[in-house]
C-alpha atoms as a PDB file:
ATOM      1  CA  UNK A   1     -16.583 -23.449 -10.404  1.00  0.00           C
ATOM      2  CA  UNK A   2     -14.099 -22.247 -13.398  1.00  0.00           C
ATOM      3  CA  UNK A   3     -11.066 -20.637 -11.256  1.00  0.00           C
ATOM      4  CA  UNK A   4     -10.080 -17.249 -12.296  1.00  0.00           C
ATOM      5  CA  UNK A   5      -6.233 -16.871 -13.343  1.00  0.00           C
ATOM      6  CA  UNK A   6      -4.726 -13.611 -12.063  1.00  0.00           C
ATOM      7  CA  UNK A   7      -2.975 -12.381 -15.352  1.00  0.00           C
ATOM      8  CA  UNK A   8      -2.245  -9.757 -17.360  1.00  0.00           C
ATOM      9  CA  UNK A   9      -6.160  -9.402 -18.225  1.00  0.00           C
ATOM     10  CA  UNK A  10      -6.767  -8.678 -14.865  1.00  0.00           C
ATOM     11  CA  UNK A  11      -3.946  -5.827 -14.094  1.00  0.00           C
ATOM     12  CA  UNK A  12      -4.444  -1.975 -14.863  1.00  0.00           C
ATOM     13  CA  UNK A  13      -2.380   0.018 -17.558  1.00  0.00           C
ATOM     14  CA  UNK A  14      -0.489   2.456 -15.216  1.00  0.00           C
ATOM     15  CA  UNK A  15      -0.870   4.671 -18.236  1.00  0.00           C
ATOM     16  CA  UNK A  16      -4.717   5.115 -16.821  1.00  0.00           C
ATOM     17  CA  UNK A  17      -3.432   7.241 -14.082  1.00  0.00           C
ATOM     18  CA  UNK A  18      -0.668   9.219 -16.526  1.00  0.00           C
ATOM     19  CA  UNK A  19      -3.310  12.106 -15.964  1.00  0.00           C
ATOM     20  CA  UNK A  20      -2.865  11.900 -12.061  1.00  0.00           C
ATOM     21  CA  UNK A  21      -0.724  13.564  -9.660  1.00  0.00           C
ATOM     22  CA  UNK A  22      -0.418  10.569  -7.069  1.00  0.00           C
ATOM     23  CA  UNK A  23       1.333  11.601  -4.038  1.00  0.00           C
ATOM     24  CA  UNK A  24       4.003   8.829  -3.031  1.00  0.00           C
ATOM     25  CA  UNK A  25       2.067   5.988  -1.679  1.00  0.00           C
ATOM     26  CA  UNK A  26       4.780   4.342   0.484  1.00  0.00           C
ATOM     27  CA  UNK A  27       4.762   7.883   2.059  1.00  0.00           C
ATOM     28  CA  UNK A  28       1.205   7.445   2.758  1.00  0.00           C
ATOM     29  CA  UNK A  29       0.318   5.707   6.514  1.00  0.00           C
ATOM     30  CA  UNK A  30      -3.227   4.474   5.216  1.00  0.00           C
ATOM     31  CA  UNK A  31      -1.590   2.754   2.239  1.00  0.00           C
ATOM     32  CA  UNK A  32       0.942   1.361   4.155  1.00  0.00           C
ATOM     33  CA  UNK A  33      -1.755  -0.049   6.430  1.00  0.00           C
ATOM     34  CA  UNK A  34      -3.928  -1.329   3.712  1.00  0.00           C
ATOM     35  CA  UNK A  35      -1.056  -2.992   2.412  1.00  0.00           C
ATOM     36  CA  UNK A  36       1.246  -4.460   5.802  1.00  0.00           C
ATOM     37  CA  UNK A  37      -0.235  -7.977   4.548  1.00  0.00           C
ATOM     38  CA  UNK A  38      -0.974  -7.967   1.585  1.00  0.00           C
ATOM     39  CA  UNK A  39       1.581  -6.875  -1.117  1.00  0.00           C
ATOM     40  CA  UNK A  40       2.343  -8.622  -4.114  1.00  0.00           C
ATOM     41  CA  UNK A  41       5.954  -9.624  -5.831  1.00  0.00           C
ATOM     42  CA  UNK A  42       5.306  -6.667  -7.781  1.00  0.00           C
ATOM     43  CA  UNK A  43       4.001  -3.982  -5.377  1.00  0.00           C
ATOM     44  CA  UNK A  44       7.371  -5.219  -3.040  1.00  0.00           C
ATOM     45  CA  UNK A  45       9.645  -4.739  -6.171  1.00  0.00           C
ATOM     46  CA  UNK A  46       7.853  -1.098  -6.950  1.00  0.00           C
ATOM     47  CA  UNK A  47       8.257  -0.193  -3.368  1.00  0.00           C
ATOM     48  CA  UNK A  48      12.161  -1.001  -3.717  1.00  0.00           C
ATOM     49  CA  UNK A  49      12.504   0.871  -6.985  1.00  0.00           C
ATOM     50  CA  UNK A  50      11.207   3.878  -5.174  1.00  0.00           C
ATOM     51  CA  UNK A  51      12.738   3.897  -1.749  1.00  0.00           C
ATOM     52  CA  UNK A  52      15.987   3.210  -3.978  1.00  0.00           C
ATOM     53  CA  UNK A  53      15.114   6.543  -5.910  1.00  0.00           C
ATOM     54  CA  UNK A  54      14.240   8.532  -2.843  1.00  0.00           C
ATOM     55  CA  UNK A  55      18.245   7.423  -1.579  1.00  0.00           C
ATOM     56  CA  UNK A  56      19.641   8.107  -4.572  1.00  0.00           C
ATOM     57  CA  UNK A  57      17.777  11.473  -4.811  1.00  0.00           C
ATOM     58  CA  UNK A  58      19.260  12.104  -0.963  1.00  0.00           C
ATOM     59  CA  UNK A  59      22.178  11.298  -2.091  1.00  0.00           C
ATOM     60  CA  UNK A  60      22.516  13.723  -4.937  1.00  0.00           C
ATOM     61  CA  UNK A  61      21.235  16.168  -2.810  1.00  0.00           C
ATOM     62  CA  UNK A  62      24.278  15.834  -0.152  1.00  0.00           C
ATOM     63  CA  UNK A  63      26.517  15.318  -3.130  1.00  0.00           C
ATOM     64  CA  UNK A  64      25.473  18.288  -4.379  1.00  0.00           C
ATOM     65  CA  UNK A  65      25.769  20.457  -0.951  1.00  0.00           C
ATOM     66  CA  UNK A  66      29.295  18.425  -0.314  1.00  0.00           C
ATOM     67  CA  UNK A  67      30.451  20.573  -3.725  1.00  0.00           C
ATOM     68  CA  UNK A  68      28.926  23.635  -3.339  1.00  0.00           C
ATOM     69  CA  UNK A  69      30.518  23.997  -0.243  1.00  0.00           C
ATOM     70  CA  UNK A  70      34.122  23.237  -1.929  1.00  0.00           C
ATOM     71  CA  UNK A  71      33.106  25.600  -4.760  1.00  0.00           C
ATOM     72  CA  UNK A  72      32.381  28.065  -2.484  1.00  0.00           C
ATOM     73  CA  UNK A  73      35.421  27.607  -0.165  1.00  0.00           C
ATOM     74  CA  UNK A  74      37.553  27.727  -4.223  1.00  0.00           C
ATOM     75  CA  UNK A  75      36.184  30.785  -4.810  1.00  0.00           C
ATOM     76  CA  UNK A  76      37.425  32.127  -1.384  1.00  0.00           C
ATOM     77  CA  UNK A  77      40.518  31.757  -1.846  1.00  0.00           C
ATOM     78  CA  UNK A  78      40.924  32.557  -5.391  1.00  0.00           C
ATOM     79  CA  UNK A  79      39.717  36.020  -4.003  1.00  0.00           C
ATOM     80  CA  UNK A  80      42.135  36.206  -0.537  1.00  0.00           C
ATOM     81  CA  UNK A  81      44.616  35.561  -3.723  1.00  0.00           C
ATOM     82  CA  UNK A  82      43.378  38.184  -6.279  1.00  0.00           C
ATOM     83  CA  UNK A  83      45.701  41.223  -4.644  1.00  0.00           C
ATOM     84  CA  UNK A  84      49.003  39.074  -4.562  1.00  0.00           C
ATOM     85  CA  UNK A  85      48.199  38.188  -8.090  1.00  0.00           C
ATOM     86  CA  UNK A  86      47.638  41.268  -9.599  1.00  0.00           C
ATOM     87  CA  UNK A  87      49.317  43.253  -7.031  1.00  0.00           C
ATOM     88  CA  UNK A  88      52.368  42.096  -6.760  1.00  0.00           C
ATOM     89  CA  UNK A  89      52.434  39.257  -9.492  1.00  0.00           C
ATOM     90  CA  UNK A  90      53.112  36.851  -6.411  1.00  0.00           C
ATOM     91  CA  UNK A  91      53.999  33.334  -9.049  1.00  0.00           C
ATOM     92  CA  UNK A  92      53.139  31.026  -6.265  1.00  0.00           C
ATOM     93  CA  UNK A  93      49.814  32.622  -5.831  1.00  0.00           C
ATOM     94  CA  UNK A  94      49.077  32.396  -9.485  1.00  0.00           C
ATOM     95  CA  UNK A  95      49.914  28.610  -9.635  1.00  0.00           C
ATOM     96  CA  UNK A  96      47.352  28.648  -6.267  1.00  0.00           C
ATOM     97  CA  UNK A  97      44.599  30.549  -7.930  1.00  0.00           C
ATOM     98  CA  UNK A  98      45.098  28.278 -11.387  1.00  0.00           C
ATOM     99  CA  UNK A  99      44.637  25.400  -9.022  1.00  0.00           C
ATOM    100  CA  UNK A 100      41.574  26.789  -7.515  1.00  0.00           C
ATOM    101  CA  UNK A 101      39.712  28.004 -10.658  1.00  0.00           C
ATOM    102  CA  UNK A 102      40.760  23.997 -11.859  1.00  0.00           C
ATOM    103  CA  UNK A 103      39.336  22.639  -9.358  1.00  0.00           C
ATOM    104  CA  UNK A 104      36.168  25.233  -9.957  1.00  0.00           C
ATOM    105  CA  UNK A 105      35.795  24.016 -13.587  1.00  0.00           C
ATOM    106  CA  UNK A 106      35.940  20.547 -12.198  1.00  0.00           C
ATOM    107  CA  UNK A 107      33.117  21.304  -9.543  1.00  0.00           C
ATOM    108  CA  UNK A 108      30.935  22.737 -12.172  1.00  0.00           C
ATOM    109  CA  UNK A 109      31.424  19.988 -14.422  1.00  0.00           C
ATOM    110  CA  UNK A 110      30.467  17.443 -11.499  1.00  0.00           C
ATOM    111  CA  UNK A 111      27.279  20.122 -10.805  1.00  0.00           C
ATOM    112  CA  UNK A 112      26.041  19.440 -13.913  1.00  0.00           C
ATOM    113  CA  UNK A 113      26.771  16.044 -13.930  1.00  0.00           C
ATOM    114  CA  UNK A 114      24.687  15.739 -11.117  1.00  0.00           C
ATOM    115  CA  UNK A 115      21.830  18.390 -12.094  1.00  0.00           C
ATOM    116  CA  UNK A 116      21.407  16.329 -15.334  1.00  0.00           C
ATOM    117  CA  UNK A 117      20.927  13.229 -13.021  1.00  0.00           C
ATOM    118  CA  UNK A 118      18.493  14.834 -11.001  1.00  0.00           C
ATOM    119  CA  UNK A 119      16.392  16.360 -13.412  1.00  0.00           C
ATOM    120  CA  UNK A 120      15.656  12.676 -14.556  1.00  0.00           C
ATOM    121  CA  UNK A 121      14.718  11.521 -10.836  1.00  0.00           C
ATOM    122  CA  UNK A 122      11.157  13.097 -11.119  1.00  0.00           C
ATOM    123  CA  UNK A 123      10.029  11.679 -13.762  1.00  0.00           C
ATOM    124  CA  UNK A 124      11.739   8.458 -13.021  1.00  0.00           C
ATOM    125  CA  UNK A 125      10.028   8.205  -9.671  1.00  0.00           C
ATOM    126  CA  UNK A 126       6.516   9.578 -11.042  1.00  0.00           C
ATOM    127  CA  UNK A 127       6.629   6.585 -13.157  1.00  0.00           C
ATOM    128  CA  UNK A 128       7.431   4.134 -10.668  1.00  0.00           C
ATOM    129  CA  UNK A 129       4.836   5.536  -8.385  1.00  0.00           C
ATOM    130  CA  UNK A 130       1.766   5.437 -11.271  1.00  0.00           C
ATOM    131  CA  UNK A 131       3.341   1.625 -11.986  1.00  0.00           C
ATOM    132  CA  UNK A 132       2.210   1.201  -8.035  1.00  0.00           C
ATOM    133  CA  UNK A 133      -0.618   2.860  -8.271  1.00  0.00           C
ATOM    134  CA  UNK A 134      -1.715   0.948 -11.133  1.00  0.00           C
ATOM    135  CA  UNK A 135      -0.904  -2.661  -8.929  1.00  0.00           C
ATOM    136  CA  UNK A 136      -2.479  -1.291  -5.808  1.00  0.00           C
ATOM    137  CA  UNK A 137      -5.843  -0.801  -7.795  1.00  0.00           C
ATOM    138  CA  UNK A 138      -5.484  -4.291  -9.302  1.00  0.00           C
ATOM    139  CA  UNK A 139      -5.384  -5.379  -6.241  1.00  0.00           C
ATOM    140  CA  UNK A 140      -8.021  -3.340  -4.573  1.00  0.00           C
ATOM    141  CA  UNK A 141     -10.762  -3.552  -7.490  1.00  0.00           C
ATOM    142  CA  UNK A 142     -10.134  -7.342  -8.046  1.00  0.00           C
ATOM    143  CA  UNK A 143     -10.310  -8.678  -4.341  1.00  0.00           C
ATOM    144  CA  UNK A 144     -13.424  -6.200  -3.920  1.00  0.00           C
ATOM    145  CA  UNK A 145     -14.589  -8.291  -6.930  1.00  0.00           C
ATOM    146  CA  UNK A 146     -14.000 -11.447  -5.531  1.00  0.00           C
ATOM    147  CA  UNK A 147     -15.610 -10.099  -2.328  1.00  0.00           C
ATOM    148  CA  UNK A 148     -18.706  -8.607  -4.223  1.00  0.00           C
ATOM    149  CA  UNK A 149     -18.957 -11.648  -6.301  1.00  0.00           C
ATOM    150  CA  UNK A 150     -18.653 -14.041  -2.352  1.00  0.00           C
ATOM    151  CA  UNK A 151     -21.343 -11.743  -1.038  1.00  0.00           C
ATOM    152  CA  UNK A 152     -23.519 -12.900  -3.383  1.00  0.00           C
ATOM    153  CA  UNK A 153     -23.202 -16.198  -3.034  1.00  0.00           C
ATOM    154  CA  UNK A 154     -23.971 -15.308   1.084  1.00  0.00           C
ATOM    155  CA  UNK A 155     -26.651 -13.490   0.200  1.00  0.00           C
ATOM    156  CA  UNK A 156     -28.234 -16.203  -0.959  1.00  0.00           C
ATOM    157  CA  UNK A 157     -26.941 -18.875   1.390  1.00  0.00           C
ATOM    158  CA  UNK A 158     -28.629 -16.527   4.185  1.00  0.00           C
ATOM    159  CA  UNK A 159     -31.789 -16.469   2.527  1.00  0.00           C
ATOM    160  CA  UNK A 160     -31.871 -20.010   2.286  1.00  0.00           C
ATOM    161  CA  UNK A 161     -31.103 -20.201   5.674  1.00  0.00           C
ATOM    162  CA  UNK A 162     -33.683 -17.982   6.702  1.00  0.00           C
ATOM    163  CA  UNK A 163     -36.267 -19.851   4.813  1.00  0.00           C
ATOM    164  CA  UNK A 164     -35.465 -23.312   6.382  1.00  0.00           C
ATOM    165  CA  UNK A 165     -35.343 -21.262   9.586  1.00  0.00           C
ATOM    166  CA  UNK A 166     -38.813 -20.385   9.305  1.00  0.00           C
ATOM    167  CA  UNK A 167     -39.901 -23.748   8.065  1.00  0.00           C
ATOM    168  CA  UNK A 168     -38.164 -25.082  11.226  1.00  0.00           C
ATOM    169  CA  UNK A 169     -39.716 -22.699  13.481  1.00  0.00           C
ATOM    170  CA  UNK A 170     -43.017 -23.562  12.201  1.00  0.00           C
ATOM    171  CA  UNK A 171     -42.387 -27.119  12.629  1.00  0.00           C
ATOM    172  CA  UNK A 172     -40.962 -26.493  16.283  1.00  0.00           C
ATOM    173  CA  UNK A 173     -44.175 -24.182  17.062  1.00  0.00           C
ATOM    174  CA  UNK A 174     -46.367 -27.265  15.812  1.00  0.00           C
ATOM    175  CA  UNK A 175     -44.653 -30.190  18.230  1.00  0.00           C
ATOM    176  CA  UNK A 176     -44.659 -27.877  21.301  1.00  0.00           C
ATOM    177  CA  UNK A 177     -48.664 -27.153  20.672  1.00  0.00           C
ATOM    178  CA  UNK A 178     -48.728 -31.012  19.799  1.00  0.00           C
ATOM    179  CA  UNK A 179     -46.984 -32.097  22.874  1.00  0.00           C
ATOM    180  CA  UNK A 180     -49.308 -29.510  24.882  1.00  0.00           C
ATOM    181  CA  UNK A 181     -52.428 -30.752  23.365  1.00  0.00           C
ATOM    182  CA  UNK A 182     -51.052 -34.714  24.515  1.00  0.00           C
ATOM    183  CA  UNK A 183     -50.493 -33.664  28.131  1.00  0.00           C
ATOM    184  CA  UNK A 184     -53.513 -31.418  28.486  1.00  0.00           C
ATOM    185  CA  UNK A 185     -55.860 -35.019  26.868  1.00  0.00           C
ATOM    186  CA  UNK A 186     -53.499 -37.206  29.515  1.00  0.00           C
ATOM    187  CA  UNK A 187     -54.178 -35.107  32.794  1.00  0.00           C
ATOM    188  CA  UNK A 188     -57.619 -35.318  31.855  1.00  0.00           C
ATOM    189  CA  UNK A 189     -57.868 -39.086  30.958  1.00  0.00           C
ATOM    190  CA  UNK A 190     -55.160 -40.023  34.218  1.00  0.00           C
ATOM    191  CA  UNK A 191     -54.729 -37.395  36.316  1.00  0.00           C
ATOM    192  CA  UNK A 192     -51.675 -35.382  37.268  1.00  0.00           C
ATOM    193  CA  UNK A 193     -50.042 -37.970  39.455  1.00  0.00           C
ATOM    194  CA  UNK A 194     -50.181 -40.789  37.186  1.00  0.00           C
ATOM    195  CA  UNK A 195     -48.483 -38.250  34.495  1.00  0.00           C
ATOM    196  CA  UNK A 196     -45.777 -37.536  36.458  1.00  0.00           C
ATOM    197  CA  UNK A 197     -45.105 -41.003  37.017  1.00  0.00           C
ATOM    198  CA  UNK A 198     -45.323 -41.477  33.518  1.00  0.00           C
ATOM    199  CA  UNK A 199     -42.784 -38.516  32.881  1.00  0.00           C
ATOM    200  CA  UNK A 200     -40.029 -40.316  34.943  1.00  0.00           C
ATOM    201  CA  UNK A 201     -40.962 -43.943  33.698  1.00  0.00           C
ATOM    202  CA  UNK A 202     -40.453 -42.571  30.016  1.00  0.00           C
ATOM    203  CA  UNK A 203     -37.848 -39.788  31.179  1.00  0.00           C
ATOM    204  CA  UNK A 204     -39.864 -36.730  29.680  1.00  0.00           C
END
């Protein structure tokens, strides 16, 4: 039998699925289930990529909170400052307030930094996902395959089976009425005791 070689003939174009919303399959228990023994190289480098996303996108997130909160806390005190600034031209609360709008500017610059970063985690992570989705199938509609393609082969195994089964059975039916008819013509040619003696000599 001509072995199949798992190649690139035999893997899915993720861009199939480029239609499809896929939820996050290493998010999903059944998938994670299916898969427990069976992932390949590239379904455990996938799953990586994605959990790496999902940290980084965590991450961001934090990041992001982390500087909102110091933007917020700028903007604070830039107001507490506003009435010794304009009020009484306080110079040391100008210098403060200069300080605080910098370090506003600075925030928003980092904000955007990191919006621009997270706007490209989406997609980033959509694409990873259909790239799984795309293995997971491979791997799903090829072993059915293989299965659909061994059932066969069972199928008719069984049925061969069955057939010498019945031959069997017919030959079994035909010694026990044999071996019936035998003892039936020796009890009437010796008798019953000399048959039993018989049965021992010969172990029957």
């Amino acid at each position: 039998m001509r072995k199949r070689v798992f190649g690139r003939q035999c893997r899915i174009d993720p861009a199939v699925f480029a239609s499809i919303k896929a939820p996050l399959l290493i998010l999903d228990p059944l998938w994670q289930e299916q898969f427990r023994n069976r992932k390949t190289e590239k379904i455990i480098s996938l799953e990586t990529k994605i959990k790496d996303l999902m940290k980084k996108n965590a991450r961001l997130v934090e990041t992001e909170q982390t500087l909102t909160n110091k933007k917020k806390e700028c903007l604070s005190q830039i107001r507490k400052l506003a009435g010794d600034v304009h009020g009484h031209n306080d110079l040391e609360a100008v210098r403060a307030t200069e300080i605080f709008k910098t370090a506003v500017n600075d925030i928003n610059t980092e904000l955007d930094a990191l919006g621009r970063k997270a706007d490209k985690l989406p997609d980033e992570m959509e694409e990873a996902n259909r790239e799984l989705l795309a293995e997971t199938v491979s791997v799903i509609y090829f072993s059915m395959r293989d299965s659909l393609t061994r059932l066969k082969t069972l199928t008719l195994e069984i049925e061969r089976l069955r057939s010498e089964t019945r031959r069997l059975t017919t030959e079994q039916t035909a010694c026990e009425e044999e071996a019936a008819r035998t003892y039936q013509l020796l009890h009437k040619m010796v008798g019953r005791e000399v048959v039993n003696i018989l049965d021992q000599r010969f172990k029957l």
